[in-house]
C-alpha atoms as a PDB file:
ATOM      1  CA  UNK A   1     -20.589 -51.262   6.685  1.00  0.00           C
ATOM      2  CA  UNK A   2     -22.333 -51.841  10.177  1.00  0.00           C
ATOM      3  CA  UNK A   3     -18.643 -52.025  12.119  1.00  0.00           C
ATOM      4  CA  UNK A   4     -18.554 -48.573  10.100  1.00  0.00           C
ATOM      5  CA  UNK A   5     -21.899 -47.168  11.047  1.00  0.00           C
ATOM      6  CA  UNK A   6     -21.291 -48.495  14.931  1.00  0.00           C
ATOM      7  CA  UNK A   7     -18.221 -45.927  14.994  1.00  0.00           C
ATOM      8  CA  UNK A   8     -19.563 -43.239  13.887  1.00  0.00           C
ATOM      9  CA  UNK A   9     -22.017 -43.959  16.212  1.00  0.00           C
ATOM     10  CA  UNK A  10     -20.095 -44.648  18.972  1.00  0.00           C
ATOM     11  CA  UNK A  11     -18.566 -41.216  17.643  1.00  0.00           C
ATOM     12  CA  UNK A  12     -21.769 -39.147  18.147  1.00  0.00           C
ATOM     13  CA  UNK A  13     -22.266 -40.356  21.784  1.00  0.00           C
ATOM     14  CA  UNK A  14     -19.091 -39.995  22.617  1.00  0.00           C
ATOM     15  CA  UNK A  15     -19.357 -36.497  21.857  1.00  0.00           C
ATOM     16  CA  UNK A  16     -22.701 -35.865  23.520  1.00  0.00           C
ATOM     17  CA  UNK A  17     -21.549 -37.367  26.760  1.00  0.00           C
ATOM     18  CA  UNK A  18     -18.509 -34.792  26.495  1.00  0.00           C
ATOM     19  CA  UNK A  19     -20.991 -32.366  25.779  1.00  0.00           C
ATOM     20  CA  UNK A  20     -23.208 -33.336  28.813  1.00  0.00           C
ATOM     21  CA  UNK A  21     -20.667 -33.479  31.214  1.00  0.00           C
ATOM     22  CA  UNK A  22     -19.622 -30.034  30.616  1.00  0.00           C
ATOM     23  CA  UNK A  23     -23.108 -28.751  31.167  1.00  0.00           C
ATOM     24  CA  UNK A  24     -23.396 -30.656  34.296  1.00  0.00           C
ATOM     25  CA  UNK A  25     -19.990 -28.746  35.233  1.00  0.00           C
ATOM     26  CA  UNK A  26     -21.190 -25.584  34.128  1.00  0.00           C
ATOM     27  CA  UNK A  27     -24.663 -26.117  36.123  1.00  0.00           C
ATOM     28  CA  UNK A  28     -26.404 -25.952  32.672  1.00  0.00           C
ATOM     29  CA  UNK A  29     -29.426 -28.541  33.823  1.00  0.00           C
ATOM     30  CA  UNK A  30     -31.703 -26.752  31.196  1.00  0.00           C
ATOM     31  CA  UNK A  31     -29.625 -27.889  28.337  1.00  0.00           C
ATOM     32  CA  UNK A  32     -29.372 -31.114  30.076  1.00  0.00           C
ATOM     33  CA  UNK A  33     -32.862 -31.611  30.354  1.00  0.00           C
ATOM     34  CA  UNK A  34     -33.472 -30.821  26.788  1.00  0.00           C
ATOM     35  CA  UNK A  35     -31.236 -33.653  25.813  1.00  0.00           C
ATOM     36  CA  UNK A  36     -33.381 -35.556  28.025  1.00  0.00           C
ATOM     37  CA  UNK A  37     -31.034 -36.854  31.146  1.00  0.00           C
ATOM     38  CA  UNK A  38     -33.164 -36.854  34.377  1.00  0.00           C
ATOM     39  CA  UNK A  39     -31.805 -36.918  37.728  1.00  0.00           C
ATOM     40  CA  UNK A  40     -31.173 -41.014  37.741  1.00  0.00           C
ATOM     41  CA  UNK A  41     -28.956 -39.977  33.962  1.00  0.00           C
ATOM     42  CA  UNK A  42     -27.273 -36.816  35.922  1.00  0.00           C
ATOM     43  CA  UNK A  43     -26.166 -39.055  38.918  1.00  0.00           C
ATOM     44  CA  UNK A  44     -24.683 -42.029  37.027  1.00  0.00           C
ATOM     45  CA  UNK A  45     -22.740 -38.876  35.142  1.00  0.00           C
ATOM     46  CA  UNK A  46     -21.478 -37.252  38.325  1.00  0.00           C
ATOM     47  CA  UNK A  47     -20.072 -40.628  39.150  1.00  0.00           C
ATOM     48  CA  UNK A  48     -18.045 -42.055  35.869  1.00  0.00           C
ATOM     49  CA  UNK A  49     -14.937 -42.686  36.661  1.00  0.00           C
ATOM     50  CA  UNK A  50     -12.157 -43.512  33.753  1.00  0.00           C
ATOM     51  CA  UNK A  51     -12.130 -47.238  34.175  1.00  0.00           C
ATOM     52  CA  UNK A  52     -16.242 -46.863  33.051  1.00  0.00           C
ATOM     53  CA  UNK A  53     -15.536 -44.172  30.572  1.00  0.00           C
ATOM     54  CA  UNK A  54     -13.322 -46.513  29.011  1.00  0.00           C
ATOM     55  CA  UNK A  55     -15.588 -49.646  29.330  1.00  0.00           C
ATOM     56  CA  UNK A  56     -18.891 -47.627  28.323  1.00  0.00           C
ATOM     57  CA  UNK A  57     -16.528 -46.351  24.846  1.00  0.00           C
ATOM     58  CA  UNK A  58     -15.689 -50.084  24.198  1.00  0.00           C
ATOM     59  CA  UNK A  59     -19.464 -50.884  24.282  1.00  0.00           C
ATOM     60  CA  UNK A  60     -20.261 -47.859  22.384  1.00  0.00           C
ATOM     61  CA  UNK A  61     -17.995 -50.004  19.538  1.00  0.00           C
ATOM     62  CA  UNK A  62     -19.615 -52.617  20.442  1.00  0.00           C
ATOM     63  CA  UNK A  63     -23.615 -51.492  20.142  1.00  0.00           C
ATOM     64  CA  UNK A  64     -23.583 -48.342  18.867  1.00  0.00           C
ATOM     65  CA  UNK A  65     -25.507 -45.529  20.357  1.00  0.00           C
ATOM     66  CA  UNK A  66     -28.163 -44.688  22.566  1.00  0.00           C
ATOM     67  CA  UNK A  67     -29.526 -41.069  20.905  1.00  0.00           C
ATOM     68  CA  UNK A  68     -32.316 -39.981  18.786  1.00  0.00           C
ATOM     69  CA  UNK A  69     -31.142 -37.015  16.868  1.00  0.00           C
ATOM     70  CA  UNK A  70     -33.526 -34.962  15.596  1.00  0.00           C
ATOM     71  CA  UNK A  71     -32.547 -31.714  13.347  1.00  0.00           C
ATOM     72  CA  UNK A  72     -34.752 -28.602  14.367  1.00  0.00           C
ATOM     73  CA  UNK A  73     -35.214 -27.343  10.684  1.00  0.00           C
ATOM     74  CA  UNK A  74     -36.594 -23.985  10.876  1.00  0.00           C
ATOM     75  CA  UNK A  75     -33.280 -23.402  13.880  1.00  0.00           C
ATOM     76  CA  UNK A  76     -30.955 -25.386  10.907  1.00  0.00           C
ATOM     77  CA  UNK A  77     -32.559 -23.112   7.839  1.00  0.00           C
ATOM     78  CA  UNK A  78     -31.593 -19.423   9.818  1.00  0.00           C
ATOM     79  CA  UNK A  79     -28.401 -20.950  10.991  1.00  0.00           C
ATOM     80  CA  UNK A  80     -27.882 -21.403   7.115  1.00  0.00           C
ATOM     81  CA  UNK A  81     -28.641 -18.208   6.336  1.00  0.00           C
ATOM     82  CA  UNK A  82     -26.772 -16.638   8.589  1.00  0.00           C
ATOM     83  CA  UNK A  83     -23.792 -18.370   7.886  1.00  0.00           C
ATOM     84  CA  UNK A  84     -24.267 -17.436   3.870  1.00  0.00           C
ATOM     85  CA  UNK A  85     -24.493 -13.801   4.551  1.00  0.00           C
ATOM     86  CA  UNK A  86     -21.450 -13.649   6.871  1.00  0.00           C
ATOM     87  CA  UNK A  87     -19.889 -15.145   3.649  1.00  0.00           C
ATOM     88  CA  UNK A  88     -21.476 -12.817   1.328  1.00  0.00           C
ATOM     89  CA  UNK A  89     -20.243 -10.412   3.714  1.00  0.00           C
ATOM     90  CA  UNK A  90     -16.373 -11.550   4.052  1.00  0.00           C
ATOM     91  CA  UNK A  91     -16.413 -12.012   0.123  1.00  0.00           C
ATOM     92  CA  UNK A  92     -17.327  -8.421  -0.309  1.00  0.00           C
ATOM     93  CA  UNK A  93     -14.740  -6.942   1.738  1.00  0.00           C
ATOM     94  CA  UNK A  94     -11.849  -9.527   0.204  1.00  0.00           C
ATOM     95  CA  UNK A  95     -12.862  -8.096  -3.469  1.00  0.00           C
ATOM     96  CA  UNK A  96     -13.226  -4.461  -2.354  1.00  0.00           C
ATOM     97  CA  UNK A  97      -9.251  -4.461  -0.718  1.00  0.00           C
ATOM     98  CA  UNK A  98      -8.418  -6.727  -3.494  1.00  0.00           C
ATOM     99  CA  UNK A  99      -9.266  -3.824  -5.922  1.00  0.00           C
ATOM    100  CA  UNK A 100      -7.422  -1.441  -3.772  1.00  0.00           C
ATOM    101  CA  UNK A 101     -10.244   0.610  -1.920  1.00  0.00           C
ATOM    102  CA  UNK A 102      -8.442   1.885   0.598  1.00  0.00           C
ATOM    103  CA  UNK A 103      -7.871   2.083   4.425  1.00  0.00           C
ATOM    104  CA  UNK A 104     -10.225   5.215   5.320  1.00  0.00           C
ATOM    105  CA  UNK A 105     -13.075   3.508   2.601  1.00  0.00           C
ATOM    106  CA  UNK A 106     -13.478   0.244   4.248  1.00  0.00           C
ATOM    107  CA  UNK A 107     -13.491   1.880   7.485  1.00  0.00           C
ATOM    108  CA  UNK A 108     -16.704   4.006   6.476  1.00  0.00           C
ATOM    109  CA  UNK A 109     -18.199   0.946   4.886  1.00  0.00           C
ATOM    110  CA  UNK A 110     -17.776  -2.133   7.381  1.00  0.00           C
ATOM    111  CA  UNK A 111     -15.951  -0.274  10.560  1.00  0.00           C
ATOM    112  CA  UNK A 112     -12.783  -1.547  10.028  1.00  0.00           C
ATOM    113  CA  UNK A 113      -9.542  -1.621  12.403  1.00  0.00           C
ATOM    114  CA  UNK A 114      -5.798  -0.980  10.676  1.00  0.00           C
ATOM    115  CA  UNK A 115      -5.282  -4.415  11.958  1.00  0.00           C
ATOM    116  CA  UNK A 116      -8.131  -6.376  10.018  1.00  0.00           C
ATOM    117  CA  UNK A 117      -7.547  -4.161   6.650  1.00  0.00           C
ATOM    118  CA  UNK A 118      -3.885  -5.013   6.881  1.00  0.00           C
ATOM    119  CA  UNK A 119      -4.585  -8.858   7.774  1.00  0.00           C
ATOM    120  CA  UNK A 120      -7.403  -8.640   4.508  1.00  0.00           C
ATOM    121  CA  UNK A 121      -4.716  -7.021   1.936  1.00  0.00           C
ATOM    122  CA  UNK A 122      -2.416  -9.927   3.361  1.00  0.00           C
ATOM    123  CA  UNK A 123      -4.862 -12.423   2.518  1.00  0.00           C
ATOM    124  CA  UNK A 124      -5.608 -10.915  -0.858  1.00  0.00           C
ATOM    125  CA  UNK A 125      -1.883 -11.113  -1.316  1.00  0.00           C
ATOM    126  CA  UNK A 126      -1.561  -7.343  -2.464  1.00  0.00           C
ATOM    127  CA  UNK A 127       2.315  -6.245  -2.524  1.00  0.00           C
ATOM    128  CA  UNK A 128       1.680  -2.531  -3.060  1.00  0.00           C
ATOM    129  CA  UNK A 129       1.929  -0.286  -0.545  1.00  0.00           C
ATOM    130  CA  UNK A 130      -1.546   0.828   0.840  1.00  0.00           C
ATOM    131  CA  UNK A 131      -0.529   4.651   0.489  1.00  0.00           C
ATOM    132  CA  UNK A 132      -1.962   7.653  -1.417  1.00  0.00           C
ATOM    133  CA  UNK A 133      -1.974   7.133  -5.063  1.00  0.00           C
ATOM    134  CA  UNK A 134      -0.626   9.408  -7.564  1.00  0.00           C
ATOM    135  CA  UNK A 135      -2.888  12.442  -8.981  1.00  0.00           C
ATOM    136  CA  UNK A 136      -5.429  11.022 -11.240  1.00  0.00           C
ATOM    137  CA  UNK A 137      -5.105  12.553 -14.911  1.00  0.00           C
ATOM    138  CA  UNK A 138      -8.146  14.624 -16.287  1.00  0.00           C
ATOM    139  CA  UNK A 139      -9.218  12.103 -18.518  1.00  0.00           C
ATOM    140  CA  UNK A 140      -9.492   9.250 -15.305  1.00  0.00           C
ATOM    141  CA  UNK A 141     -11.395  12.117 -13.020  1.00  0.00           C
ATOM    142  CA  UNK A 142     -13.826  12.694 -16.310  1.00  0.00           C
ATOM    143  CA  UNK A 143     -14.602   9.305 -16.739  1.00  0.00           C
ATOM    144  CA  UNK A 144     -14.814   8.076 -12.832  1.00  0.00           C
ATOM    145  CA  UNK A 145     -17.321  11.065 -12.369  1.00  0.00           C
ATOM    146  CA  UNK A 146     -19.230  10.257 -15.666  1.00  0.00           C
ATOM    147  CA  UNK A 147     -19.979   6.574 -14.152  1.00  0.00           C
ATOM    148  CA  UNK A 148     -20.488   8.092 -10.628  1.00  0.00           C
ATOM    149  CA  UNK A 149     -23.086  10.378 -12.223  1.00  0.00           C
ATOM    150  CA  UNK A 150     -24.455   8.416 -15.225  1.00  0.00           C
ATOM    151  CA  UNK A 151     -24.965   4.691 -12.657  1.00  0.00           C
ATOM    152  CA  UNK A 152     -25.509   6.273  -9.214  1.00  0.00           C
ATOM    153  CA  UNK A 153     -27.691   9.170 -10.018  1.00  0.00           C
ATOM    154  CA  UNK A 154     -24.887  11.305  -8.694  1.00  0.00           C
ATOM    155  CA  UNK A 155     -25.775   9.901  -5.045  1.00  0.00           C
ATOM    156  CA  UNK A 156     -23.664  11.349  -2.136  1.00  0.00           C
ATOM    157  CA  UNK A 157     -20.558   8.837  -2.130  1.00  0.00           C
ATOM    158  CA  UNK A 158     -20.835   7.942   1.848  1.00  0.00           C
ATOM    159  CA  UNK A 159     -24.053   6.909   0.683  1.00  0.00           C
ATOM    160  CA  UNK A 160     -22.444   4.473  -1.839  1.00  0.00           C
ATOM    161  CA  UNK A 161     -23.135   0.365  -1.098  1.00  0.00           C
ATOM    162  CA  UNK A 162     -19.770  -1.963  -1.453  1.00  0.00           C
ATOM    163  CA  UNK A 163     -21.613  -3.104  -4.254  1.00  0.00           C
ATOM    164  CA  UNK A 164     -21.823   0.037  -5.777  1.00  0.00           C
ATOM    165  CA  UNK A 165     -17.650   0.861  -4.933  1.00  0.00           C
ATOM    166  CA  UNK A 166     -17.252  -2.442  -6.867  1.00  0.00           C
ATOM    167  CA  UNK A 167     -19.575  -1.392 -10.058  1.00  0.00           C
ATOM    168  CA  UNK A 168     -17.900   1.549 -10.577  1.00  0.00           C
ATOM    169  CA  UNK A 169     -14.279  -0.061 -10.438  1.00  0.00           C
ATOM    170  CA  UNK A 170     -15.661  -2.433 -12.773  1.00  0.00           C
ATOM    171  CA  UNK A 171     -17.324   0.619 -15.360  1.00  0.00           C
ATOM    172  CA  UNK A 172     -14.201   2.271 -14.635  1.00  0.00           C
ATOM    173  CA  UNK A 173     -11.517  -0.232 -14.801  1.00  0.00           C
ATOM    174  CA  UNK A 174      -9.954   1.990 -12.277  1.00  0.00           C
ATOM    175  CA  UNK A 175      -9.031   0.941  -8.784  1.00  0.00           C
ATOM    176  CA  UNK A 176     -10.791   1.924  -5.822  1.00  0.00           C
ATOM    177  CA  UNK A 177      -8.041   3.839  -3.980  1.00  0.00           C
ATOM    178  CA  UNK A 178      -8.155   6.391  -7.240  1.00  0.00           C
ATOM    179  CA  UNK A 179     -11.965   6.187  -7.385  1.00  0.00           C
ATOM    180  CA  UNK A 180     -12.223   7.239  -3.577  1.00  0.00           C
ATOM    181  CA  UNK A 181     -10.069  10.037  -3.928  1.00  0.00           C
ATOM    182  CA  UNK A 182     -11.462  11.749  -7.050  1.00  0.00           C
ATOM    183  CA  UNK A 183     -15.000  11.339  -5.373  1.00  0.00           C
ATOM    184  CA  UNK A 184     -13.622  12.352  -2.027  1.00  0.00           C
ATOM    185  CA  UNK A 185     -11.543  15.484  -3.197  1.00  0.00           C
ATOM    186  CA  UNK A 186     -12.266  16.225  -6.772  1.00  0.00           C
ATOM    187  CA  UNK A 187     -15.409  18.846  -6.762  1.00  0.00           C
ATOM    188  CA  UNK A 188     -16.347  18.251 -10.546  1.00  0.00           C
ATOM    189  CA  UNK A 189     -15.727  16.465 -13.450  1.00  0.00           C
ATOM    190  CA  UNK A 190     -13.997  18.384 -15.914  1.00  0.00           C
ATOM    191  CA  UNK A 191     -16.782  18.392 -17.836  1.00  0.00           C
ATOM    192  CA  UNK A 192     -18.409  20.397 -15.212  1.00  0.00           C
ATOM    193  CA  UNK A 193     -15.958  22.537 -14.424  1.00  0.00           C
ATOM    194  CA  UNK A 194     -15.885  23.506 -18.481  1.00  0.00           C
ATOM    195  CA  UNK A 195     -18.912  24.150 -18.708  1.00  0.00           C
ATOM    196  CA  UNK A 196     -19.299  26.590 -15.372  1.00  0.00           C
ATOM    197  CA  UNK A 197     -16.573  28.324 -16.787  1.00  0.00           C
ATOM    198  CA  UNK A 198     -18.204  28.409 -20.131  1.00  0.00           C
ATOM    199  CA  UNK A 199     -21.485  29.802 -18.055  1.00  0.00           C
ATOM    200  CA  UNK A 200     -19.456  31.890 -16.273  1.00  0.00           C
ATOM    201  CA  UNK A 201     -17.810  33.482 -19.464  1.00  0.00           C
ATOM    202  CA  UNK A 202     -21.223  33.571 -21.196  1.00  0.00           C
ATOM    203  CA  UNK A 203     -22.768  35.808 -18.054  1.00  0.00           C
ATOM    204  CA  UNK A 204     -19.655  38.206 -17.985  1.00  0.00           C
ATOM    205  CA  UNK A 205     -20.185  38.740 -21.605  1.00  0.00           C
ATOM    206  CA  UNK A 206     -23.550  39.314 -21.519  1.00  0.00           C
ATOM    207  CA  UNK A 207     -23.743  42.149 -18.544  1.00  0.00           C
ATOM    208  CA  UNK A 208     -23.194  45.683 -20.799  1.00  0.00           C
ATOM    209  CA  UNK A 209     -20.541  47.812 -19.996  1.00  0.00           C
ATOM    210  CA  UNK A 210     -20.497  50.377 -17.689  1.00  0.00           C
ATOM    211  CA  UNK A 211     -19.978  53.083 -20.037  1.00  0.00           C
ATOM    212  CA  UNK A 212     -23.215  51.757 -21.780  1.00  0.00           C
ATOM    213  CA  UNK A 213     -25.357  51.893 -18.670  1.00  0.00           C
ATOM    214  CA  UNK A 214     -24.474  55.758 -17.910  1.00  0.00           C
ATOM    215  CA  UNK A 215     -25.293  56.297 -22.247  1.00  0.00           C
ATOM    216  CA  UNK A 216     -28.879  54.500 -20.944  1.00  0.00           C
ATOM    217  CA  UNK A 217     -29.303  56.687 -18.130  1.00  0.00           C
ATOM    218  CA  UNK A 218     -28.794  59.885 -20.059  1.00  0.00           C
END
């Protein structure tokens, strides 16, 4: 266990001496100075050679090494964070292509090239082709714009979340690329269209006729 321990050790310095070197190269003496070499640590540095880089390794085996590492927490805690929404963030756009939403949707949503949208759909492992799908039936457009309406308070859909594209695939059980383009180009449910026609039909019928106004006037 301790020959173990002294490698890993040996390990760590290794890779802070790597690490100091380059900042010595790159004139980063701020860095340097946080790790805590002063100017007696930055000379011996300049001057290792390979014959004592290989000597000071085989005494790192030997005795381990010569750091204290201390973890800044609070630094450690946002890295964390930021690391988990990145994933959060790649997640959501892997289950968006991988239910289809299209080229022009993820664009609107995240920005997205041709190039990363084609490398995602390769990665999701869709076959399809990523072209226009067929015309949606009456019956899909009815029920797409019944969820749209019913879950999203009939929001404008560029104001839609990925999370919200995803809910309404999932109320749907429709795809995205069909969802997008009965929100995107369909005007109104059918539903809605019926019943402005039925309004429409209901207002013709009630004006009287034009024979009737002139027996009125008289």
């Amino acid at each position: 266990m301790d020959i173990l321990m002294r490698h890993k050790e040996a390990q760590l310095t290794r890779a802070l001496l790597t690490y100091a070197a380059e900042c010595l190269h790159d004139g980063d003496y701020a860095a340097l100075r946080d790790l805590g070499f002063g100017e007696e640590e930055l000379r011996s540095l300049q001057s290792l050679t390979i014959e004592t880089v290989t000597l000071l390794s085989h005494h790192l085996q030997l005795h381990g090494h010569v750091l204290k590492v201390r973890l800044d927490r609070g630094a450690f805690r946002q890295l964390l964070a930021q690391v988990h929404r990145e994933s959060e963030r790649t997640h959501l756009k892997r289950e968006l292509v991988r239910r289809e939403a299209p080229a022009e949707l993820m664009a609107s949503l995240y920005s997205m090239g041709v190039r990363e949208y084609t490398s995602l759909r390769r990665a999701v492992r869709l076959t399809r082709g990523p072209g226009r799908p067929p015309d949606p039936d009456e019956a899909t457009i009815e029920v797409v714009w019944k969820a749209w309406k019913n879950h999203h308070g009939a929001l404008d859909p560029a104001e839609l979340t990925p999370e919200d594209w995803l809910a309404l695939s999932e109320r749907t059980g429709r795809d995205l690329r069909v969802i997008y383009r009965i929100l995107s180009e369909c005007p109104a449910a059918p539903a809605q269209r019926a019943g402005k026609r039925g309004s429409q039909r209901a207002a013709r019928s009630s004006r009287p006729e034009p024979g009737s106004r002139q027996a009125a006037g008289r």
